[in-house]
PDB file of N, CA and C in Angstrom:
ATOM      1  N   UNK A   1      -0.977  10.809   2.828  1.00  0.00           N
ATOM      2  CA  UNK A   1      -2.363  10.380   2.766  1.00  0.00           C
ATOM      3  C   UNK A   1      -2.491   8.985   3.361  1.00  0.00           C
ATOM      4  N   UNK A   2      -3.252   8.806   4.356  1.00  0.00           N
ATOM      5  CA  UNK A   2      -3.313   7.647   4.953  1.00  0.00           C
ATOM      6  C   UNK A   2      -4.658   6.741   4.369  1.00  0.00           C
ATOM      7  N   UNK A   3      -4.841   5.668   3.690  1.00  0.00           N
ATOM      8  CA  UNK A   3      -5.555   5.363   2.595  1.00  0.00           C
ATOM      9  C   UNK A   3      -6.920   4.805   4.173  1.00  0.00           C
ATOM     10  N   UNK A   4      -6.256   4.794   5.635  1.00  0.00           N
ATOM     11  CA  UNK A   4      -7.645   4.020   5.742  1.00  0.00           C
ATOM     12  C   UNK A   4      -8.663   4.725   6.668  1.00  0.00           C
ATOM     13  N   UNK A   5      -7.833   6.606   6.666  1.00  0.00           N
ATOM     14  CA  UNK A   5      -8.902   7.059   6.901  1.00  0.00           C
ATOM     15  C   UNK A   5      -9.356   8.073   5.372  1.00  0.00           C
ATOM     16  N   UNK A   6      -9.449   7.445   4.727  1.00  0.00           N
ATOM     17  CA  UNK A   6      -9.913   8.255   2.928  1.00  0.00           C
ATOM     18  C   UNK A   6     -11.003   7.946   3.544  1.00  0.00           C
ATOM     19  N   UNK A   7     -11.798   8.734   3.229  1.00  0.00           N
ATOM     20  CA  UNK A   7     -13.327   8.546   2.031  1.00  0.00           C
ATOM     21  C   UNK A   7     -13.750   8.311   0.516  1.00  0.00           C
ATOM     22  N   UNK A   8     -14.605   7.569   1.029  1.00  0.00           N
ATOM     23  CA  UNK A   8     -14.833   6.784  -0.815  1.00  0.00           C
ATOM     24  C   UNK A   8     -14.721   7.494  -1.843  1.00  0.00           C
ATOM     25  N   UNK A   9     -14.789   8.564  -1.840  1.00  0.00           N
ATOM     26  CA  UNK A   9     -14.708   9.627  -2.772  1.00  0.00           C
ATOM     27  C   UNK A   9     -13.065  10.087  -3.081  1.00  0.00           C
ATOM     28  N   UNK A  10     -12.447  10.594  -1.780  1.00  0.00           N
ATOM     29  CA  UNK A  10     -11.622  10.557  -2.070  1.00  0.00           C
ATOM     30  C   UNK A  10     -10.337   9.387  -2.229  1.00  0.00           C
ATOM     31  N   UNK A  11     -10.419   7.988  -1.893  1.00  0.00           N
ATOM     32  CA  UNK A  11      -9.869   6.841  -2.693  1.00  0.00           C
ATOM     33  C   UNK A  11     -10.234   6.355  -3.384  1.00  0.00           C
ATOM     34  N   UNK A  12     -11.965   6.936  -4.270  1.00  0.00           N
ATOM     35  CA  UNK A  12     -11.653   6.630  -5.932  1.00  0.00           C
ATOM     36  C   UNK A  12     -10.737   7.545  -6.625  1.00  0.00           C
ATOM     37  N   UNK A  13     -11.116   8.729  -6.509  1.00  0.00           N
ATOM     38  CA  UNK A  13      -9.844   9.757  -6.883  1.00  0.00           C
ATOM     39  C   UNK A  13      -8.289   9.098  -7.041  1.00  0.00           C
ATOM     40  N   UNK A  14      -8.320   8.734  -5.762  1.00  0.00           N
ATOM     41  CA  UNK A  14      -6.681   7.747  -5.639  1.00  0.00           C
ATOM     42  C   UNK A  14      -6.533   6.633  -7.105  1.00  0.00           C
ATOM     43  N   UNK A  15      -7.610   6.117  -6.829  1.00  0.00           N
ATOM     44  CA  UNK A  15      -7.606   4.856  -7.842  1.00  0.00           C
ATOM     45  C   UNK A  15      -7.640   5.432  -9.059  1.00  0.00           C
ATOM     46  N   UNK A  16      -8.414   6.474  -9.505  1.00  0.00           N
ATOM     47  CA  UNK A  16      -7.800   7.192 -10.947  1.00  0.00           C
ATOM     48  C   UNK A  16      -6.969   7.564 -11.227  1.00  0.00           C
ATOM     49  N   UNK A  17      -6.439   8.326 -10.195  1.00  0.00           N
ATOM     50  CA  UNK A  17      -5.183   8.808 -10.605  1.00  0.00           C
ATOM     51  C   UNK A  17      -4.020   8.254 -10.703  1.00  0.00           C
ATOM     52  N   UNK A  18      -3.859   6.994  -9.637  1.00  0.00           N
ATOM     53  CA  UNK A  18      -3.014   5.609  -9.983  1.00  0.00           C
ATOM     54  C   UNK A  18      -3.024   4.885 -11.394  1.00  0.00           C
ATOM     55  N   UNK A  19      -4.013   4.973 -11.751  1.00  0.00           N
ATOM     56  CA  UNK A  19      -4.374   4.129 -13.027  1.00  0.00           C
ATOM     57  C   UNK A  19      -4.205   4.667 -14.254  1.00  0.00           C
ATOM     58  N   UNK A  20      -4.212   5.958 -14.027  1.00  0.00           N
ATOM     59  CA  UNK A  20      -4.304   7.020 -15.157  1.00  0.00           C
ATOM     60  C   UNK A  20      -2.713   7.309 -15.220  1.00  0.00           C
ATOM     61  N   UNK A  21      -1.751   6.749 -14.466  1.00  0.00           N
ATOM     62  CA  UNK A  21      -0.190   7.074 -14.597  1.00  0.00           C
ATOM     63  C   UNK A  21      -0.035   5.689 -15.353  1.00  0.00           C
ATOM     64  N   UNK A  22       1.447   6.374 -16.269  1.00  0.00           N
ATOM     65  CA  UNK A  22       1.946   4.828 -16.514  1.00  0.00           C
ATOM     66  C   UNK A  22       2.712   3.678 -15.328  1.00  0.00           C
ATOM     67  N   UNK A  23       3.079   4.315 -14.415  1.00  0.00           N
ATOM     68  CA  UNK A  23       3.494   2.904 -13.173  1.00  0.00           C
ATOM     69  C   UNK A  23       1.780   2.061 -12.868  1.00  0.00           C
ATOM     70  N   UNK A  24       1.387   2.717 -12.607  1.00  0.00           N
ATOM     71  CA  UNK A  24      -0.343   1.972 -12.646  1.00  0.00           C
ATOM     72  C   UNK A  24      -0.490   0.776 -13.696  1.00  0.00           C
ATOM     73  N   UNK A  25      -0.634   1.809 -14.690  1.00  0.00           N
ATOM     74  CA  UNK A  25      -0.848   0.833 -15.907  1.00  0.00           C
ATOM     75  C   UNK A  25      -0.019  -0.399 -15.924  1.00  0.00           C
ATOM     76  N   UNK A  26       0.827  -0.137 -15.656  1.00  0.00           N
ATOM     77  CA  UNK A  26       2.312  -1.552 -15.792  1.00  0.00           C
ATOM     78  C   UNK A  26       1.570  -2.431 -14.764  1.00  0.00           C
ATOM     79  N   UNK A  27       1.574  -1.952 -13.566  1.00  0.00           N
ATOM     80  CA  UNK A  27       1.225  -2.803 -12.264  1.00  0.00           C
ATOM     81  C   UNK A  27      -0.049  -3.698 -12.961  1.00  0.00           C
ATOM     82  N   UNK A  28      -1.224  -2.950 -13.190  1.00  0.00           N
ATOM     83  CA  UNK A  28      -2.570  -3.426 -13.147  1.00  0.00           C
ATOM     84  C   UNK A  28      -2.082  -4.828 -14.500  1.00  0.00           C
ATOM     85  N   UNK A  29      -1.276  -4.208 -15.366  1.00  0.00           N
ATOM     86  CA  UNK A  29      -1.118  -5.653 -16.416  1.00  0.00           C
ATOM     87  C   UNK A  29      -0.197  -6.351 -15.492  1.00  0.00           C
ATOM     88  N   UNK A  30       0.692  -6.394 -14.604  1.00  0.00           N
ATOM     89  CA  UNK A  30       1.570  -7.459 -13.728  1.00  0.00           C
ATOM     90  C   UNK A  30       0.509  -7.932 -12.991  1.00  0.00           C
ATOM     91  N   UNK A  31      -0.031  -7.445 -12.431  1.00  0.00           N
ATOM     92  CA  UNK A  31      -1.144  -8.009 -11.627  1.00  0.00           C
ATOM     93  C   UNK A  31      -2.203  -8.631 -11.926  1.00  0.00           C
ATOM     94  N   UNK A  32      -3.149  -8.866 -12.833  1.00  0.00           N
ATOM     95  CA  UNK A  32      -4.168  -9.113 -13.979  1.00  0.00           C
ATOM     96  C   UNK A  32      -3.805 -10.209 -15.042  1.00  0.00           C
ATOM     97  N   UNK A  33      -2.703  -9.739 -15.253  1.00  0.00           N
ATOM     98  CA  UNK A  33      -2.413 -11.086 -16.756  1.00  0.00           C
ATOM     99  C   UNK A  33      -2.640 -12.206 -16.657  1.00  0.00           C
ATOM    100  N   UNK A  34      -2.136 -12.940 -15.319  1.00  0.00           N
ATOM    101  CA  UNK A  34      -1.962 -13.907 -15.203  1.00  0.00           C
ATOM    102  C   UNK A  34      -2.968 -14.613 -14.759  1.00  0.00           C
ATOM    103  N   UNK A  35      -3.973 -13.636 -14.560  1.00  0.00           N
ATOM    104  CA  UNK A  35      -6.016 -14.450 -14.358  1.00  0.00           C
ATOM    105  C   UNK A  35      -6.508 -14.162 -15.327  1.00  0.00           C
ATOM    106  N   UNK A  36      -6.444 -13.235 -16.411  1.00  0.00           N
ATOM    107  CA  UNK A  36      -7.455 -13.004 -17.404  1.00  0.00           C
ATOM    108  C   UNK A  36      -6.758 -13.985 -18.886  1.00  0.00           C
ATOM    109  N   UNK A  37      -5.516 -14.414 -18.541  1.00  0.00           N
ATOM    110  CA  UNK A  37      -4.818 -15.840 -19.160  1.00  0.00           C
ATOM    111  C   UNK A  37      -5.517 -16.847 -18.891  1.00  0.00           C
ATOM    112  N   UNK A  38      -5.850 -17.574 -16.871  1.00  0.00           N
ATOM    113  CA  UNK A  38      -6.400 -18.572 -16.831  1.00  0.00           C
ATOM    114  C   UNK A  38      -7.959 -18.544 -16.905  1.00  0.00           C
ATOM    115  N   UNK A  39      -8.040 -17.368 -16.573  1.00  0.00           N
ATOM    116  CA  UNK A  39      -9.853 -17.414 -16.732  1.00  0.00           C
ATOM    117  C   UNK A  39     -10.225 -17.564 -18.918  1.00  0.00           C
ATOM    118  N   UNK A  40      -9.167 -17.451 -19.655  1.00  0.00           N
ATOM    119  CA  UNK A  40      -9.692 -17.594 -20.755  1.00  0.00           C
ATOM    120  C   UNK A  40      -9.704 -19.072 -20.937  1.00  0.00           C
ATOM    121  N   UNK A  41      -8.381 -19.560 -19.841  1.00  0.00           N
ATOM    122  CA  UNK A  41      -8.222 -20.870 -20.631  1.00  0.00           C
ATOM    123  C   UNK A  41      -9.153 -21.868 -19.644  1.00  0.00           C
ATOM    124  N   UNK A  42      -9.924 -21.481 -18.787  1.00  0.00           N
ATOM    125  CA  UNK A  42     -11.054 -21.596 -18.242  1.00  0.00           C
ATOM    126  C   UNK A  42     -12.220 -22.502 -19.179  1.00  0.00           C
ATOM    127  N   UNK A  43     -12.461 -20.923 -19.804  1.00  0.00           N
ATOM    128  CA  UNK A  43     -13.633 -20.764 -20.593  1.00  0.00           C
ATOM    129  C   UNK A  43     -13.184 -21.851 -21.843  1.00  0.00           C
ATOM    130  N   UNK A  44     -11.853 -22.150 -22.301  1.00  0.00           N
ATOM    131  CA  UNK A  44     -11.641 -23.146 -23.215  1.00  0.00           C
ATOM    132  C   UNK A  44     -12.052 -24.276 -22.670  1.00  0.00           C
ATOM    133  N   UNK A  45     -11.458 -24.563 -22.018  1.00  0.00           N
ATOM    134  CA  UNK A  45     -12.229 -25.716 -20.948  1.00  0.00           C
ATOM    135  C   UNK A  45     -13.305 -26.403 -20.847  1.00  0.00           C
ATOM    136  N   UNK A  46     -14.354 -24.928 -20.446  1.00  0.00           N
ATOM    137  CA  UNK A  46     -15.683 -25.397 -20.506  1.00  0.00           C
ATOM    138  C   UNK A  46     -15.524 -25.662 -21.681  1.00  0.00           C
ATOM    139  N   UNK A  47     -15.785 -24.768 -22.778  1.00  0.00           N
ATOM    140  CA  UNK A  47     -16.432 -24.973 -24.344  1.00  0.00           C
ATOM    141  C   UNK A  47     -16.205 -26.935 -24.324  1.00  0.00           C
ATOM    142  N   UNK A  48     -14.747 -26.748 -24.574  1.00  0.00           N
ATOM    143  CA  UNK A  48     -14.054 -28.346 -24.881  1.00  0.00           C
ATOM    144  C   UNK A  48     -14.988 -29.540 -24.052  1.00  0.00           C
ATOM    145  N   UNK A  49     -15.835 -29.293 -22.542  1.00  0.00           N
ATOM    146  CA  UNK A  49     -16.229 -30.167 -21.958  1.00  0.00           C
ATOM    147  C   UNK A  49     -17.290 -30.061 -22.974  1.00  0.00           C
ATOM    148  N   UNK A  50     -18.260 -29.453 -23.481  1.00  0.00           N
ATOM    149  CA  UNK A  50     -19.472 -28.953 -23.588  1.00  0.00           C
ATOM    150  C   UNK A  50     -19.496 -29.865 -25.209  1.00  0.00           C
ATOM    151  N   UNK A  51     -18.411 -29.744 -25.824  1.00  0.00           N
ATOM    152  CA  UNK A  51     -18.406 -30.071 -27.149  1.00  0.00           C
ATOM    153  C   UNK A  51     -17.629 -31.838 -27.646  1.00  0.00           C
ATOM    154  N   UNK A  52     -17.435 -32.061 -26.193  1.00  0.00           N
ATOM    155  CA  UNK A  52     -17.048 -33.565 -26.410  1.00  0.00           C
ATOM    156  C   UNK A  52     -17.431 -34.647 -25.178  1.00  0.00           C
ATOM    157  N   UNK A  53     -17.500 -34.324 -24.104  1.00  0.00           N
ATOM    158  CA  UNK A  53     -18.451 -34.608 -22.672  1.00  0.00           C
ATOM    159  C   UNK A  53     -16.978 -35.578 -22.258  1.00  0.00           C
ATOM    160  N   UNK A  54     -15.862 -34.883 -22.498  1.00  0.00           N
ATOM    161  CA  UNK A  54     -14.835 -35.882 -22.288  1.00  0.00           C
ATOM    162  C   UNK A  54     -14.994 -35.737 -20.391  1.00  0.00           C
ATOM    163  N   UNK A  55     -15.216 -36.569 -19.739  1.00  0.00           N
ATOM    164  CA  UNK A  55     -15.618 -36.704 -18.157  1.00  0.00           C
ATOM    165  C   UNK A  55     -14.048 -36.140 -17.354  1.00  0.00           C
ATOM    166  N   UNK A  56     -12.746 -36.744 -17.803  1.00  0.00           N
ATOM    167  CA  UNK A  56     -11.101 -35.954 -17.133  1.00  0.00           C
ATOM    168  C   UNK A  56     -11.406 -34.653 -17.641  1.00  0.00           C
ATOM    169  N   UNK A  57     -11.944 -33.963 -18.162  1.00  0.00           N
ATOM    170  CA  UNK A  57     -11.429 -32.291 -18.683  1.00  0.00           C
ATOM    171  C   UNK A  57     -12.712 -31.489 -16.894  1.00  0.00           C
ATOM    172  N   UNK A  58     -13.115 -32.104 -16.334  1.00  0.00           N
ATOM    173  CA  UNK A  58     -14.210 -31.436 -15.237  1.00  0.00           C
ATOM    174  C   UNK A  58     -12.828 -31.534 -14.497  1.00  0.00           C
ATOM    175  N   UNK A  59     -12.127 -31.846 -13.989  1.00  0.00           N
ATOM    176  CA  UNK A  59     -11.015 -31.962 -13.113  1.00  0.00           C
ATOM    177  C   UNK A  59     -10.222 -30.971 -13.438  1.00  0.00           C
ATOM    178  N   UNK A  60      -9.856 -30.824 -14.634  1.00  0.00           N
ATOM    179  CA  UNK A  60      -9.159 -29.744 -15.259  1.00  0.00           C
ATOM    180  C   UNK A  60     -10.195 -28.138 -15.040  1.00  0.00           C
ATOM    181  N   UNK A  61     -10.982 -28.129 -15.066  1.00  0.00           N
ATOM    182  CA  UNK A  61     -12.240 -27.548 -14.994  1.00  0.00           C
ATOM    183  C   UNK A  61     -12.052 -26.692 -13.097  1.00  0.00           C
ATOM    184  N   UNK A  62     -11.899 -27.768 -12.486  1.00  0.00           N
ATOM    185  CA  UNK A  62     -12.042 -27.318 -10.812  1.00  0.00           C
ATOM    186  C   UNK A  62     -10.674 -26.421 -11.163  1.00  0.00           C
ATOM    187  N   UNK A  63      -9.897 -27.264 -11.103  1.00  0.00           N
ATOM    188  CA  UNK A  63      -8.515 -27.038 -10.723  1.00  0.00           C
ATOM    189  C   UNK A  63      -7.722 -25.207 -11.439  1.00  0.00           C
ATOM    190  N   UNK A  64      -8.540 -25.444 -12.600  1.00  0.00           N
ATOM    191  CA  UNK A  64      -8.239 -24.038 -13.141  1.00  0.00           C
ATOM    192  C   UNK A  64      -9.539 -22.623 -12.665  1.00  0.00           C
ATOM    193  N   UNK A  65     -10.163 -22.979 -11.990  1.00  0.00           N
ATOM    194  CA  UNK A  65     -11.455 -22.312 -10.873  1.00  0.00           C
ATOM    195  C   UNK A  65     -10.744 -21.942  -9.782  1.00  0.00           C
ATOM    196  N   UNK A  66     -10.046 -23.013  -9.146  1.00  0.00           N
ATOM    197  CA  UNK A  66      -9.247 -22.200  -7.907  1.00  0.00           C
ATOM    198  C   UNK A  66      -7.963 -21.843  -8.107  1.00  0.00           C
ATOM    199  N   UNK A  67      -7.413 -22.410  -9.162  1.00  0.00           N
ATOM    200  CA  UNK A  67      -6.229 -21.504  -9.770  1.00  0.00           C
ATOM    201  C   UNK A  67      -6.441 -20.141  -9.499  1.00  0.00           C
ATOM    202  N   UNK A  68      -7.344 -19.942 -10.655  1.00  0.00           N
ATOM    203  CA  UNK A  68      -7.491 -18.285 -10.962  1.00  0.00           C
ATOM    204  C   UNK A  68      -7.942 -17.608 -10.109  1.00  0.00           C
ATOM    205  N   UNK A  69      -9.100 -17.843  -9.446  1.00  0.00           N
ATOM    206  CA  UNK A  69      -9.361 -17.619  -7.788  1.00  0.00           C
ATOM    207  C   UNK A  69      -8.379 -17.120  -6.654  1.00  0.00           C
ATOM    208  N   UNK A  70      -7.398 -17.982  -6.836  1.00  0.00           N
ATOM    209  CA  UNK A  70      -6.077 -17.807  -5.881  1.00  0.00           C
ATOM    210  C   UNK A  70      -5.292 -16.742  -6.663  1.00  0.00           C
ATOM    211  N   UNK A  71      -5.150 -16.774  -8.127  1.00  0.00           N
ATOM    212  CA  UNK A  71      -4.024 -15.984  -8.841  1.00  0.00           C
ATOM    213  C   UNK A  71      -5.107 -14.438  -9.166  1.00  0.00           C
ATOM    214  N   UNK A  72      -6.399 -14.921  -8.799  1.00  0.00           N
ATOM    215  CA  UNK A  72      -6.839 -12.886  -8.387  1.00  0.00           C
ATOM    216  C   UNK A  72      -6.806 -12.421  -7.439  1.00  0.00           C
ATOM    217  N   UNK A  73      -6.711 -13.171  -6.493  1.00  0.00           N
ATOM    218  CA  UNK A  73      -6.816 -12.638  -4.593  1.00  0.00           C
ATOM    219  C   UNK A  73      -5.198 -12.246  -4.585  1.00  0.00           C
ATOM    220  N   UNK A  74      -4.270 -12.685  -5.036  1.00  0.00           N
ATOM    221  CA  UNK A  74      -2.741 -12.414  -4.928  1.00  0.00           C
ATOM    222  C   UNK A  74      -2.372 -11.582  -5.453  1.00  0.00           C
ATOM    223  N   UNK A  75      -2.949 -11.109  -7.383  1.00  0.00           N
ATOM    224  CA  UNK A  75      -2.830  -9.895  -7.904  1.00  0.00           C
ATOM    225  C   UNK A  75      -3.834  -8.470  -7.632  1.00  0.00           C
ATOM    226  N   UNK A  76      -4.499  -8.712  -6.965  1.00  0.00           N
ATOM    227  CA  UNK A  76      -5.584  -7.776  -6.044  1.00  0.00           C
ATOM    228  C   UNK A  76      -4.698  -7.414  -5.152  1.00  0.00           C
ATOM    229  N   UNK A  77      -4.168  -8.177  -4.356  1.00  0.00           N
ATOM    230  CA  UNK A  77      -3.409  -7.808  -2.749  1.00  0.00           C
ATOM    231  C   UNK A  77      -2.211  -7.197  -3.501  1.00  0.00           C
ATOM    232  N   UNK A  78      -1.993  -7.152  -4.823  1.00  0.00           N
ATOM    233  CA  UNK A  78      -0.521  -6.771  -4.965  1.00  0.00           C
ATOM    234  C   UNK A  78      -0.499  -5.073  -5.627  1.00  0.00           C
ATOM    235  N   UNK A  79      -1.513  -5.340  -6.623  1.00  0.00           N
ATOM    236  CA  UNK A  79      -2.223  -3.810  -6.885  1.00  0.00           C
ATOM    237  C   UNK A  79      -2.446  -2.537  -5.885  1.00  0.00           C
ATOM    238  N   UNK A  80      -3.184  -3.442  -5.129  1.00  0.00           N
ATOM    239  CA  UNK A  80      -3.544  -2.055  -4.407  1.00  0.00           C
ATOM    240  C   UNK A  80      -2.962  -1.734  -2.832  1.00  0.00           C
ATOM    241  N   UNK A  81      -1.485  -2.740  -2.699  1.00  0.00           N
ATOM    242  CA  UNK A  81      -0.652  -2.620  -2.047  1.00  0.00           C
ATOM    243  C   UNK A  81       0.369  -1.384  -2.656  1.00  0.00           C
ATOM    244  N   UNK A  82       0.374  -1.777  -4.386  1.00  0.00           N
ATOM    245  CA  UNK A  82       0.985  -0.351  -4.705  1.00  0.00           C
ATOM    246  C   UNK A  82       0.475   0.592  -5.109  1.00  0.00           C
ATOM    247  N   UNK A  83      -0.901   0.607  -4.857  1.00  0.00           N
ATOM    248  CA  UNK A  83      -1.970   1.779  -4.877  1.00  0.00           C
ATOM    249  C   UNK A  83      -1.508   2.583  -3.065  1.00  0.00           C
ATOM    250  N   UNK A  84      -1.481   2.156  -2.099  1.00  0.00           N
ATOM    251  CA  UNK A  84      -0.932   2.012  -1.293  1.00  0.00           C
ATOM    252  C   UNK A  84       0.166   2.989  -1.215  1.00  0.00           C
ATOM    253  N   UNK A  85       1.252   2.531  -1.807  1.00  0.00           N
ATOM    254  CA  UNK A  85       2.478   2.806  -1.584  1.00  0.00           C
ATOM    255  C   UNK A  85       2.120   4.453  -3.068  1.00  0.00           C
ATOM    256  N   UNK A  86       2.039   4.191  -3.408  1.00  0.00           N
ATOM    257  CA  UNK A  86       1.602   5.220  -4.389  1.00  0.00           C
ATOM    258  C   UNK A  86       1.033   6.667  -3.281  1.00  0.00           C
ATOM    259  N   UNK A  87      -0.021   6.038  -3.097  1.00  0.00           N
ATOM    260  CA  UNK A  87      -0.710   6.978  -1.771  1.00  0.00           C
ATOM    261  C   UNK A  87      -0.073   7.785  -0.752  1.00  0.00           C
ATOM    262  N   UNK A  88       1.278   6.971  -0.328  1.00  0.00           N
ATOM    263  CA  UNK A  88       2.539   7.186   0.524  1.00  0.00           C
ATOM    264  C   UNK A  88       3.413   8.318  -0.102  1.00  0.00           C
ATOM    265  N   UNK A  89       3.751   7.943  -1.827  1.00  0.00           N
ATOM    266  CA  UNK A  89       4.563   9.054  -2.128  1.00  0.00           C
ATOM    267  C   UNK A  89       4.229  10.017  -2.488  1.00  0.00           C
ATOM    268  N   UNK A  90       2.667   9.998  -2.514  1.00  0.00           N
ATOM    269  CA  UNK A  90       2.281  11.613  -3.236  1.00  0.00           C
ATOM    270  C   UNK A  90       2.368  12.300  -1.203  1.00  0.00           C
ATOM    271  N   UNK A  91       1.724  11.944  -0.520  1.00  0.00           N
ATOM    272  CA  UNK A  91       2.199  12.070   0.384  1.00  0.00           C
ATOM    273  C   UNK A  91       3.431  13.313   1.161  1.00  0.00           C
ATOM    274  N   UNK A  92       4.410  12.465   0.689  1.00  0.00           N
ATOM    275  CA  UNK A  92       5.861  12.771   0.862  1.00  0.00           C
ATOM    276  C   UNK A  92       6.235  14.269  -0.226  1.00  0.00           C
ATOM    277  N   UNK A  93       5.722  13.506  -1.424  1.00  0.00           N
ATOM    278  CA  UNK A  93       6.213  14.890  -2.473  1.00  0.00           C
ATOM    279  C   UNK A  93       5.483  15.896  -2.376  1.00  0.00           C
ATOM    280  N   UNK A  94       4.516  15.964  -1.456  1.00  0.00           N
ATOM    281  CA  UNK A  94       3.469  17.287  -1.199  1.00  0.00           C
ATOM    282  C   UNK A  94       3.963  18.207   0.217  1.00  0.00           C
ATOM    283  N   UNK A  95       4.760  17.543   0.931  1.00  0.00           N
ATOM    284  CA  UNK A  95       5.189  17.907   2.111  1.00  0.00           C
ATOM    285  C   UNK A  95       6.071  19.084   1.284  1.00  0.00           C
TER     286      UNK A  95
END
């Protein structure tokens, strides 16, 4: 299955059925954890600016914005690289 001539229909299919296996599941938490970690400690962040107006925690503030920014564009590219490769072996085992 070559994922980039799918149709939307059939690479959501893909994406369920990736997700709906346990190698999926593993991936999507390797891939994910490590933004839905900084995006909480984000949101601590704000609260903490919001509840003391300490002016150094806005720096902390950017810096964990493009953190997580960068650490979802990397676990995105890594997911559905093995959505990808997934795509490849059903592929193979259907031949």
């Amino acid at each position: 299955m070559n994922i980039y001539k799918m149709k939307k229909k059939d690479l959501s299919k893909l994406l369920i059925e990736f997700s709906e296996c346990e190698y999926g599941k593993i991936q999507f938490v390797i891939s994910y954890s490590l933004f839905i970690i900084l995006f909480l400690l984000l949101i601590v962040f704000i609260l903490f600016y919001f509840i003391t107006s300490f002016r150094f925690i806005v720096l902390f503030i950017i810096l964990d914005s493009l953190l997580s920014f960068i650490v979802f564009l990397v676990g995105s590219a890594h997911f559905y690289n093995e959505v990808r490769f997934f795509s490849y072996g059903k592929e193979k085992s259907s031949r």
